[in-house]
Protein backbone atom coordinates (compact mmCIF):
# COMPACT_ATOMS: atom_id res chain seq x y z
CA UNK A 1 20.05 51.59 53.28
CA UNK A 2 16.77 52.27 54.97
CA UNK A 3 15.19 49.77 57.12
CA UNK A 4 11.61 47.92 56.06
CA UNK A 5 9.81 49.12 58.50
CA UNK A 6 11.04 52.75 57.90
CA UNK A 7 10.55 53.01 53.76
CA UNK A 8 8.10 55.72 53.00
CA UNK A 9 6.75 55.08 49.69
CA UNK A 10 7.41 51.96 46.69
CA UNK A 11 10.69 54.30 46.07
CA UNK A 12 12.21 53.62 49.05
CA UNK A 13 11.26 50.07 48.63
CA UNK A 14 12.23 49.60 45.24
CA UNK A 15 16.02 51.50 45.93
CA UNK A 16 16.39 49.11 48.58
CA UNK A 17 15.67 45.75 46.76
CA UNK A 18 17.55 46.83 43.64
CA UNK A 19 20.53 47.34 46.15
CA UNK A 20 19.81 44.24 47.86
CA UNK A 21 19.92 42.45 44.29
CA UNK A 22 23.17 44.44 43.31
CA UNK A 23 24.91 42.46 46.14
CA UNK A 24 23.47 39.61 45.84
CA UNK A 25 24.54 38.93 41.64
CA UNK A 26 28.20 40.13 42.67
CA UNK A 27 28.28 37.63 45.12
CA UNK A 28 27.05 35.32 43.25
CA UNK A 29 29.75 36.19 41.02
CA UNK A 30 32.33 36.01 43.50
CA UNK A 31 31.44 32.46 44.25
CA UNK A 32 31.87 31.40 40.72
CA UNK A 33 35.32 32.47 40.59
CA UNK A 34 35.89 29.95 43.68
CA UNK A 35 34.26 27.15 41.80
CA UNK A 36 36.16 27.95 39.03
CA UNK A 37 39.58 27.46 41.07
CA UNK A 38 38.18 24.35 43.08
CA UNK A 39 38.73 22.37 39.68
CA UNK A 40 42.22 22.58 40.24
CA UNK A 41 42.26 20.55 42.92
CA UNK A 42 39.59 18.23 42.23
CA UNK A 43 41.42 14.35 41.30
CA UNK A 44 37.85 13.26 39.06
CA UNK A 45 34.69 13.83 37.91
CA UNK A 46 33.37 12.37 41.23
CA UNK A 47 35.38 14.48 43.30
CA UNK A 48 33.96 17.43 40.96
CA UNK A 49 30.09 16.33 41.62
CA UNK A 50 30.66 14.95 45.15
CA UNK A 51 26.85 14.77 46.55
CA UNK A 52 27.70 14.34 50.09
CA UNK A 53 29.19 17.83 49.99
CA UNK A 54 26.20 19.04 48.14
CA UNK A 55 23.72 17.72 50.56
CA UNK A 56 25.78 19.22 53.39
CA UNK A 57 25.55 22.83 51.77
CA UNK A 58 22.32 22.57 51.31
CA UNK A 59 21.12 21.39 54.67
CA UNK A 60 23.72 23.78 55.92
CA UNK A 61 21.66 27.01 54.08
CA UNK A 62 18.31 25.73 55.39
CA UNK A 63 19.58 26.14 58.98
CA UNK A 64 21.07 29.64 58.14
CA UNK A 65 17.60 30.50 56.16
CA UNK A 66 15.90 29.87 59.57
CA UNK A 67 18.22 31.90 61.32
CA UNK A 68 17.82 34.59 59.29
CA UNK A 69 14.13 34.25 59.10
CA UNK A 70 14.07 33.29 55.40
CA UNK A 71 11.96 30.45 53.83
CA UNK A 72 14.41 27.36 53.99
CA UNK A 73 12.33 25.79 51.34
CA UNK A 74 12.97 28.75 49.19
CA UNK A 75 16.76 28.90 49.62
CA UNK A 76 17.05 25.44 49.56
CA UNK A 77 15.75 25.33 45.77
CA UNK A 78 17.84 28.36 45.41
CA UNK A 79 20.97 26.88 45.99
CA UNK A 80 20.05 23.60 44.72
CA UNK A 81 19.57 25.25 41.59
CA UNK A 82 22.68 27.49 41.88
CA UNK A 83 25.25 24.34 42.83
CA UNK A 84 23.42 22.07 39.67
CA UNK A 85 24.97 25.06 37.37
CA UNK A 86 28.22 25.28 39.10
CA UNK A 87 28.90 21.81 39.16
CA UNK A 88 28.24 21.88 35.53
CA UNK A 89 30.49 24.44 34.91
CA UNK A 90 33.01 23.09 36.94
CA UNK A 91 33.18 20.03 35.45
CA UNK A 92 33.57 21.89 32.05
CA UNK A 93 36.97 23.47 33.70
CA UNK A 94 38.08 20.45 34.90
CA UNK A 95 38.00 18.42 31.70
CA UNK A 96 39.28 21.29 30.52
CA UNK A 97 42.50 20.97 32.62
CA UNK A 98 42.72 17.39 32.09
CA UNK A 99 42.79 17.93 28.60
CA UNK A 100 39.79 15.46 28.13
């Protein structure tokens, strides 16, 4: 992949950001599937939603995002958002398995 600073044209830009994405939805993805299997071994719905865990992930991106020189406000929504529908769907699986 060509580096920012060394794109020639919106082409070059545009190649690089739909590869960027590609990686980024199959991640994604691949998280998911771990969610998915983390209702097995959840005991309750608490242990499904657990906040304290949330927070920590969170908090835990927004350091990383100012590593990387990313917006922590941005990823911070971004994964806010992104836990709110996993916990959703894990819960889903986990009634699921307790036959509820």
């Amino acid at each position: 992949m060509i580096e920012p600073k060394k794109c020639k044209d919106m082409n070059d830009i545009r190649f690089a950001i739909d590869e960027i994405d590609a990686n980024i939805v199959k991640l994604i993805s691949k998280r998911s599937k771990y969610v998915h299997e983390a209702s097995k071994f959840k005991k309750d719905e608490t242990a499904v939603k657990d906040s304290n865990r949330v927070a920590k992930v969170i908090e835990s991106k927004k350091e990383l995002a100012i590593e990387h020189g990313a917006s922590p406000e941005l990823i911070g929504d971004i994964y806010k958002m992104m836990i709110d529908f996993f916990i959703k769907e894990e819960l889903e699986e986990w009634k699921k398995q307790q036959n509820v």
